[in-house]
Protein backbone atom coordinates (compact mmCIF):
# COMPACT_ATOMS: atom_id res chain seq x y z
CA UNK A 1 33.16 62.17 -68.15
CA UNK A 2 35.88 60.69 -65.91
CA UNK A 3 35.51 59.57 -62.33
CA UNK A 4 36.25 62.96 -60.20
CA UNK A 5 33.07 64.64 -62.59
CA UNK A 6 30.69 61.34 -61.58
CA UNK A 7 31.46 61.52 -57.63
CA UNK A 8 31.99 65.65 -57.76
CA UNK A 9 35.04 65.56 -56.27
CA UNK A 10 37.56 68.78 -56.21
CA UNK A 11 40.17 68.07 -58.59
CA UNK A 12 42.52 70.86 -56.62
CA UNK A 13 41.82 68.99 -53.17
CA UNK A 14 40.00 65.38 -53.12
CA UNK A 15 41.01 64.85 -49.66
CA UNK A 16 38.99 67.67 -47.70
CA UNK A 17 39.53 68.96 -44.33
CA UNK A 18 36.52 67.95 -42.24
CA UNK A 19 35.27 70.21 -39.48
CA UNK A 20 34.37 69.42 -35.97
CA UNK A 21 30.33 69.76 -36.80
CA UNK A 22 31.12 67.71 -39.50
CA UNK A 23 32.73 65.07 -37.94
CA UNK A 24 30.56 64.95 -34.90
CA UNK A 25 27.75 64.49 -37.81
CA UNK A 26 29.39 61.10 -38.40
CA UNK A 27 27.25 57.87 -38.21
CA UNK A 28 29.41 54.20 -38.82
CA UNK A 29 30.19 51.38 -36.90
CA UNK A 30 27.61 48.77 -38.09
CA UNK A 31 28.07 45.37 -36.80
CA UNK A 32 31.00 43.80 -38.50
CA UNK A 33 32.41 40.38 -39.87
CA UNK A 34 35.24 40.66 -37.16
CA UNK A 35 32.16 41.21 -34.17
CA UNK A 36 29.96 38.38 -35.89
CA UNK A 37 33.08 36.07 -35.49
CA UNK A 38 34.02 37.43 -32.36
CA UNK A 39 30.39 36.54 -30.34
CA UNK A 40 30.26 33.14 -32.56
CA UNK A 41 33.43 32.08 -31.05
CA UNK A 42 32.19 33.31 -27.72
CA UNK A 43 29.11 31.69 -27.44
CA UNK A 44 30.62 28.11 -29.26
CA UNK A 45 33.09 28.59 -26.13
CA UNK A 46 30.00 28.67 -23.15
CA UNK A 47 28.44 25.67 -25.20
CA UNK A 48 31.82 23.24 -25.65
CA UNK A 49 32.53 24.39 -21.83
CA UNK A 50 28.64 23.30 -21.05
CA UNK A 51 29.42 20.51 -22.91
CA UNK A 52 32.53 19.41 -20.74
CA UNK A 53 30.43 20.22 -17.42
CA UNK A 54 27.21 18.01 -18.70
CA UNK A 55 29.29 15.14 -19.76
CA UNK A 56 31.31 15.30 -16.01
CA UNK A 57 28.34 15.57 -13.75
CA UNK A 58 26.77 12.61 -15.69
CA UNK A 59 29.47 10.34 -15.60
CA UNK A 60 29.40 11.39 -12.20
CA UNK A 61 26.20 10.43 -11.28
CA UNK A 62 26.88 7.24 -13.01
CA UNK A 63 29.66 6.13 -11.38
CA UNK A 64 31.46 5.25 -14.75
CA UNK A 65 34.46 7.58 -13.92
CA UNK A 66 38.00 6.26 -15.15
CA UNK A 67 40.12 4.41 -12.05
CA UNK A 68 43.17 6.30 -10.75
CA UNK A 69 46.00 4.11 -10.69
């Protein structure tokens, strides 16, 4: 047995031809490593920006901001 008899492949033509009904049939596009990093990055962005804006305001309200000179 060698691998085109275990995954029934054609041996003439392994790369078929799809149709339009069969391509429309087509269900993919699961979330992927690349998304996953993608919205991490986003959402580490909104909290290092909140970050920056918390620290400000309170340092701020303090009065314990660095002199100009």
């Amino acid at each position: 047995m060698d691998l085109f008899d275990h995954f029934h492949v054609d041996r003439k033509d392994p790369m078929k031809i799809l149709t339009k009904a069969e391509l429309e049939c087509i269900e993919g596009g699961s979330i992927s490593a690349s998304m996953i990093n993608y919205i991490v990055r986003g959402v580490s962005a909104f909290v290092d920006i909140g970050r920056s804006l918390g620290s400000a305001l309170r340092r701020i309200g303090e009065q314990n901001l660095c002199p100009l000179k």
